[in-house]
Protein backbone atom coordinates (compact mmCIF):
# COMPACT_ATOMS: atom_id res chain seq x y z
CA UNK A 1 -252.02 167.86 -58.44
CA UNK A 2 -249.56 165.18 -58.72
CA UNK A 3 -246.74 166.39 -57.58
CA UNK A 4 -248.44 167.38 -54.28
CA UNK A 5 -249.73 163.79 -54.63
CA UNK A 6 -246.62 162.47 -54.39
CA UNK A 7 -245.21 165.14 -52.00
CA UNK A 8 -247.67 164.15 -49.28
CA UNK A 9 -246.99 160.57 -49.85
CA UNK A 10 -243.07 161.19 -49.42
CA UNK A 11 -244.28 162.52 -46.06
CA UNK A 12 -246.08 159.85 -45.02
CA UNK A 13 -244.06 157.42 -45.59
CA UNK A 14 -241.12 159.47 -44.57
CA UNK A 15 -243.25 159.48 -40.94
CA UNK A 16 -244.15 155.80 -41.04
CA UNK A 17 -240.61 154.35 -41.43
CA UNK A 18 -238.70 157.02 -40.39
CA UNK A 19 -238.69 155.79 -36.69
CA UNK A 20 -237.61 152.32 -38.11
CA UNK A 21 -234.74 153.48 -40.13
CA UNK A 22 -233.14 155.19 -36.35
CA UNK A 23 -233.99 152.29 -34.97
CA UNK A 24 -232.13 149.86 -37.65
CA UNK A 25 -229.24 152.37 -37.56
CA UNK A 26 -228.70 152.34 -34.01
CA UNK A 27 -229.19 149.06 -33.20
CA UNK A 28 -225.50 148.55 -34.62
CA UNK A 29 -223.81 151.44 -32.68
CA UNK A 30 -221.26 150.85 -30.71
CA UNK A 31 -222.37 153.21 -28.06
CA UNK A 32 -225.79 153.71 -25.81
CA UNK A 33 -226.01 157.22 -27.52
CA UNK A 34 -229.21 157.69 -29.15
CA UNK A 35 -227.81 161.11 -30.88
CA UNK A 36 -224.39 160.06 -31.88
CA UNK A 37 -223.58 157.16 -34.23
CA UNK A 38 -220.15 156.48 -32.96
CA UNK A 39 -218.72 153.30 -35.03
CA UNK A 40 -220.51 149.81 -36.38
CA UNK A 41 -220.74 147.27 -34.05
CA UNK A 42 -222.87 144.25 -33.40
CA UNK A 43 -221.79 144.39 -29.88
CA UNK A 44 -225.74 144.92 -29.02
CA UNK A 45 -226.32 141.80 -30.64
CA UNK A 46 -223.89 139.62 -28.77
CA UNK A 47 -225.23 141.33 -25.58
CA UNK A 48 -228.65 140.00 -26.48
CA UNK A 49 -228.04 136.84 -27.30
CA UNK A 50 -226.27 136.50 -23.86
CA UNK A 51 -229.37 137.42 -22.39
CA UNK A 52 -231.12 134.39 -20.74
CA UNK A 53 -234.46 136.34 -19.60
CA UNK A 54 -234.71 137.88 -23.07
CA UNK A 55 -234.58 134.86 -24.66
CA UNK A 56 -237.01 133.36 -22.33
CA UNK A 57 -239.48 135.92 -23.26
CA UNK A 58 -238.89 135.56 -26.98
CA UNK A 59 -239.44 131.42 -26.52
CA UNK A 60 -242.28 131.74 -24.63
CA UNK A 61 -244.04 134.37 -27.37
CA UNK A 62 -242.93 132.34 -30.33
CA UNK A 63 -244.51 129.69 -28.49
CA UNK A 64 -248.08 131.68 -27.73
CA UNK A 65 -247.95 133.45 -31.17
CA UNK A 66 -247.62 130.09 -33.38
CA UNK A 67 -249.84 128.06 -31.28
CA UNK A 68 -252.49 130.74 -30.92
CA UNK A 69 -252.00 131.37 -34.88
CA UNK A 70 -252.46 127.83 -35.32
CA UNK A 71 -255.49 126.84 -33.55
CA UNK A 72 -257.13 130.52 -34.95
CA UNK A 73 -256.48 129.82 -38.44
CA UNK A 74 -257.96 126.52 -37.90
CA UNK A 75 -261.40 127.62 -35.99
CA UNK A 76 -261.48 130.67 -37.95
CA UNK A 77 -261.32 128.75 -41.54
CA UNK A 78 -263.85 126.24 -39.98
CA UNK A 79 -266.39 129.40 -38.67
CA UNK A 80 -265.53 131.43 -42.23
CA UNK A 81 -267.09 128.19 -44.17
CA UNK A 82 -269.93 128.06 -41.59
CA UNK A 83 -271.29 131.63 -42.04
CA UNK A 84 -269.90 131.30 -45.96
CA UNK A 85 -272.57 128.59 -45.72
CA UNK A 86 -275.76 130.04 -44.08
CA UNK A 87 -279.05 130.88 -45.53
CA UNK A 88 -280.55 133.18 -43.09
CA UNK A 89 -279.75 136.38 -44.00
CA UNK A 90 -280.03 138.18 -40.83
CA UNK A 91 -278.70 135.30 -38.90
CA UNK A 92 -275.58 135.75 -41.13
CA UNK A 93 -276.08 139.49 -40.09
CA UNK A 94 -275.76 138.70 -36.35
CA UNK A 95 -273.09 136.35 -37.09
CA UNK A 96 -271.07 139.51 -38.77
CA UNK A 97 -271.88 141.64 -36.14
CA UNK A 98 -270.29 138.55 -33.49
CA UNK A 99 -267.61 138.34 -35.17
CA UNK A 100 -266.74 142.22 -35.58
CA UNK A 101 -266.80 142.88 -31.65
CA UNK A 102 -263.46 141.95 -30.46
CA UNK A 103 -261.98 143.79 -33.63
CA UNK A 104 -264.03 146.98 -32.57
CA UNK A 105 -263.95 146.18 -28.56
CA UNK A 106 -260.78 148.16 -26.88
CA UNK A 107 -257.78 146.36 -25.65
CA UNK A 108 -258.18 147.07 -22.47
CA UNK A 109 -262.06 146.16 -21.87
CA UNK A 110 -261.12 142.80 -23.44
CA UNK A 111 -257.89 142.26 -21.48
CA UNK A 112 -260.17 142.88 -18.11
CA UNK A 113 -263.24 140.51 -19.13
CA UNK A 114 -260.88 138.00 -19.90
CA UNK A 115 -259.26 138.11 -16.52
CA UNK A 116 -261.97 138.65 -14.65
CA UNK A 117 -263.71 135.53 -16.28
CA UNK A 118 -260.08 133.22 -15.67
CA UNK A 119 -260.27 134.57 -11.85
CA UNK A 120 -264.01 133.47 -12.08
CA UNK A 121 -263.58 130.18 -13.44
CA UNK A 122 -260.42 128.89 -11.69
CA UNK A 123 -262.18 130.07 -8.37
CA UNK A 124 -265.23 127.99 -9.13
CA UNK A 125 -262.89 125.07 -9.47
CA UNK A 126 -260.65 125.71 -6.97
CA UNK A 127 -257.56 126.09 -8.88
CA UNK A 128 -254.56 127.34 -7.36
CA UNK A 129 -253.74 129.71 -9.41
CA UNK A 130 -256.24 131.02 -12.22
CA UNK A 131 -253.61 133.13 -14.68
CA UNK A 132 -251.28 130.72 -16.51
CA UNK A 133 -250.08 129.63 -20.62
CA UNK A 134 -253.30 128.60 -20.87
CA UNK A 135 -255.75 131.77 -20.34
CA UNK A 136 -253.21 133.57 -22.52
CA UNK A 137 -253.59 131.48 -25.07
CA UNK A 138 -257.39 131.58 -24.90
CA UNK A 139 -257.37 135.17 -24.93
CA UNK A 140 -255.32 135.52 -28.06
CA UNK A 141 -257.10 132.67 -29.90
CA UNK A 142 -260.17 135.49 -29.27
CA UNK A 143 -259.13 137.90 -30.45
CA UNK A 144 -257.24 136.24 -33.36
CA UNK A 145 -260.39 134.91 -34.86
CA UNK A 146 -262.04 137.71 -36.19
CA UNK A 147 -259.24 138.60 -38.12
CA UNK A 148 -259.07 134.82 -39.32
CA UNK A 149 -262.10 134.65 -40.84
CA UNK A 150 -262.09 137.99 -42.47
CA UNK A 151 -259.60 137.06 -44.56
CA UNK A 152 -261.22 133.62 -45.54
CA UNK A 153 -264.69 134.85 -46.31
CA UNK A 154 -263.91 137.06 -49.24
CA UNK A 155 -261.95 133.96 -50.72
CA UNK A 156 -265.22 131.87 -50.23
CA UNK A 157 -267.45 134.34 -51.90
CA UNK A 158 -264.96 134.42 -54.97
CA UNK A 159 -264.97 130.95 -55.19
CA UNK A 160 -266.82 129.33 -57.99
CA UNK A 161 -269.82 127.47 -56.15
CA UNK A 162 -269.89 125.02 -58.32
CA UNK A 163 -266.69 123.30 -57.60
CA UNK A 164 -267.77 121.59 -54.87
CA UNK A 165 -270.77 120.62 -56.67
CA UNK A 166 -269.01 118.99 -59.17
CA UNK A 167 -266.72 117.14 -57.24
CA UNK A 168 -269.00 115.55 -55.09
CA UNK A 169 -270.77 114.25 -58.48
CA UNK A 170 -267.68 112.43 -59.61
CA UNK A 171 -267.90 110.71 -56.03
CA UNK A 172 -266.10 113.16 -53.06
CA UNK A 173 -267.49 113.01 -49.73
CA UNK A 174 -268.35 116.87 -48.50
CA UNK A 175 -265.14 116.55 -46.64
CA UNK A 176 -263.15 115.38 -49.52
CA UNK A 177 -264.80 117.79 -51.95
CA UNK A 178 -263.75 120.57 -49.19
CA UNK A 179 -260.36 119.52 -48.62
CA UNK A 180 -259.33 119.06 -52.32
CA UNK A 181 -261.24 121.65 -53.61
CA UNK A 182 -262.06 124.52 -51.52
CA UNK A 183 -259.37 124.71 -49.78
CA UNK A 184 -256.74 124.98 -52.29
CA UNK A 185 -259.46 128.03 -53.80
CA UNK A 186 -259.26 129.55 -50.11
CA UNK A 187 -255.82 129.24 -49.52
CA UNK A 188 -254.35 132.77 -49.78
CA UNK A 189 -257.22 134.03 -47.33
CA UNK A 190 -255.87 130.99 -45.04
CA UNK A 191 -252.01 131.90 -45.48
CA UNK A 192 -252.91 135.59 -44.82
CA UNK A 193 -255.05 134.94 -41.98
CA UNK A 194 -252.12 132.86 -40.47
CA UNK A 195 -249.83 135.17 -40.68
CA UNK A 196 -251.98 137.78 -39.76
CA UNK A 197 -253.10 136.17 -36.30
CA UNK A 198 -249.19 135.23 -35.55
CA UNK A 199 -248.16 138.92 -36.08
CA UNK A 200 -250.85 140.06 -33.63
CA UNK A 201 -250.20 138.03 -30.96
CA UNK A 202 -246.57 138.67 -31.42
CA UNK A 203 -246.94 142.31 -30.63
CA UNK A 204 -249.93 142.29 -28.38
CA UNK A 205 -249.11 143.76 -24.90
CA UNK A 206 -252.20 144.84 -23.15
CA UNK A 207 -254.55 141.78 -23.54
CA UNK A 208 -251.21 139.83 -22.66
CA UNK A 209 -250.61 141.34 -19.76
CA UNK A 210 -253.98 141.15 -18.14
CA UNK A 211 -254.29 137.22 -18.25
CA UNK A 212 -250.79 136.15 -17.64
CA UNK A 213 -249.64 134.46 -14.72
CA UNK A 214 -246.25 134.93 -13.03
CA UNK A 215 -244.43 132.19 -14.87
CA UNK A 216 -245.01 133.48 -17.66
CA UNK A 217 -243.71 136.77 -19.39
CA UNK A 218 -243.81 137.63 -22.93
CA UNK A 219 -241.41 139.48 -25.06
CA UNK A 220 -244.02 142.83 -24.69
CA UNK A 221 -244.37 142.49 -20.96
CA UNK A 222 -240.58 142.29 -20.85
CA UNK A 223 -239.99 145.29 -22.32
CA UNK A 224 -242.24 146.97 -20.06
CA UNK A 225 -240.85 145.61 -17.25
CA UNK A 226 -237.69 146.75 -18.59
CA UNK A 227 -239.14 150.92 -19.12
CA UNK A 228 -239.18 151.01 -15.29
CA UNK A 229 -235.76 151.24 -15.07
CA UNK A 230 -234.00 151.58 -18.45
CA UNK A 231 -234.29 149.82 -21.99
CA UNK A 232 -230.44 149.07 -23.16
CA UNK A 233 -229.53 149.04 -26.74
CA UNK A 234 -229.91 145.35 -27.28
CA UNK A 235 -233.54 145.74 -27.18
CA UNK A 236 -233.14 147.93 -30.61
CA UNK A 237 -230.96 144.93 -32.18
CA UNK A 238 -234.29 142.60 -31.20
CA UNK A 239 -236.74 144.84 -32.81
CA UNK A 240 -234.37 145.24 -35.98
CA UNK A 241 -234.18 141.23 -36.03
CA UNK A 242 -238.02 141.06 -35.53
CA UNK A 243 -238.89 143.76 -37.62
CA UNK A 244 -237.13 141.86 -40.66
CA UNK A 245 -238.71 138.34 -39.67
CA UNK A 246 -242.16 140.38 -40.37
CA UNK A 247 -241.09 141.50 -43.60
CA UNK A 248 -240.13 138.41 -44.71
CA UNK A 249 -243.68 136.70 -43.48
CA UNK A 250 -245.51 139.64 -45.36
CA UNK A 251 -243.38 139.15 -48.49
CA UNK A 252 -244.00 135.69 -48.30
CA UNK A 253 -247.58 136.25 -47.95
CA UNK A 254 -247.97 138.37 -51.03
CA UNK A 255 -246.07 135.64 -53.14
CA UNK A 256 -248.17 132.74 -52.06
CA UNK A 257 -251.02 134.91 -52.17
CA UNK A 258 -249.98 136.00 -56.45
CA UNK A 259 -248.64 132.05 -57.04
CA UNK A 260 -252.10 131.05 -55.84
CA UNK A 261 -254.27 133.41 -57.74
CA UNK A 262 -251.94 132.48 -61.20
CA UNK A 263 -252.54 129.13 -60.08
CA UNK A 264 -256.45 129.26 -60.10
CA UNK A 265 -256.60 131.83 -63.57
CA UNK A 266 -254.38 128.67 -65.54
CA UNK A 267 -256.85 126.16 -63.74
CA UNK A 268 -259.82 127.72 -65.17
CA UNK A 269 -258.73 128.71 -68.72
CA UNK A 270 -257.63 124.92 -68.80
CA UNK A 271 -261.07 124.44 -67.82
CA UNK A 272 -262.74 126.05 -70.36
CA UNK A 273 -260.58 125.13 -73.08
CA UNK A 274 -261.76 121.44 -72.20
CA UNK A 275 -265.46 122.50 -72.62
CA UNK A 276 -264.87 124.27 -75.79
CA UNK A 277 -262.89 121.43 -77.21
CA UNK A 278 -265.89 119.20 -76.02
């Protein structure tokens, strides 16, 4: 039983990254040939990096991805504490079920809504044009959030409710209490959620390319652009270099996320050795 265990796991995996590994490999071949490795080269590479438009695209979604990560994490923690904090139990059942739709909603019927309701709006104001930074950035913060606070709520459950208790009887203000205390207890689901939220908008296409405007093209929509005609090498040497800034951001994730957790276990055995001392 577990050797076939471990059989079917070598063939997962084997199907997960084996597209990745071709794609590493022949990123540095010298050649366009997609069957035949003919020598190393980073001549892909150079080509990319003389790429203006490329470039452009990759700005303009590092730009999108960190701000919409940003301002997500942010509303997301804020929303996490709020239904963290309610009473109501079926009004914290509605607010689950809120939160869950544009997880659950398809790409496309949110991508439509959202540019149907941009085309609605700029209309009723008159603006010129209705598609721009902006209603990306709206649309990503959307469907961002839900993955934001899904990551914060479990750390608010585990949280010791007391904390905040007891800091605001030595004197904190609710904010204070919540800023030094809860939020370093939180701060793995915040560090995950922000990373989380910047990966997705990263790599979203379809939602992207519903509410953009014409002055503005993401790295996705590029590429798409770019399967109309032909996609050179040089896109292979961009995926390779973003596929190892994601590893990176999920390896740092995991460390923050075990530094944090050792962090909180020494806190609270220090805590209790002061109450058994006492």
């Amino acid at each position: 039983m577990k050797a076939a265990s471990r059989i079917y796991t070598g063939f997962v995996m084997v199907f997960l990254f084996a597209p990745i590994a071709i794609l590493l490999v022949f990123s540095f071949n010298d050649s366009k040939s997609l069957s035949v490795f003919s020598e190393f080269s980073l001549h892909w590479y150079r080509e990319l990096f003389r790429d203006s438009e490329t470039l452009g695209a990759v700005r303009n979604t590092l730009i999108l991805a960190l701000s919409a990560a940003v301002i997500s994490t942010i509303m997301g923690t804020a929303a996490a504490v709020g239904i963290h904090k309610l009473k109501n139990r079926y009004l914290r059942t509605a607010m689950d079920t809120v939160t869950n739709i544009p997880m659950i909603n398809p790409d496309i019927i949110t991508g439509i809504s959202l540019m149907l309701m941009f085309v609605f709006v700029g209309r009723l104001f008159g603006a010129a044009t209705s598609l721009n930074f902006v209603t990306m950035l709206i649309a990503h913060i959307t469907f961002c959030l839900p993955y934001v606070i899904l990551q914060v709520l479990p750390k608010l459950q585990q949280m010791d409710k007391s904390l905040p208790e007891a800091a605001m009887d030595l004197g904190c203000t609710p904010m204070r209490a919540f800023l030094k205390v809860e939020v370093p207890e939180i701060m793995p689901g915040i560090v995950t959620g922000l990373i989380m939220a910047f990966t997705l908008s990263l790599d979203d296409f379809v939602i992207s390319y519903f509410t953009a405007g014409n002055g503005f093209q993401t790295l996705p929509i590029r590429i798409y652009n770019m399967t109309k005609k032909t996609v050179t090498p040089k896109m292979y040497a961009l995926a390779t270099i973003i596929f190892f800034v994601i590893l990176f951001l999920l390896l740092l994730s995991n460390v923050v996320d075990k530094d944090t957790a050792q962090a909180v276990r020494t806190a609270r055995e220090k805590r209790k050795e002061r109450k058994g001392s006492k």
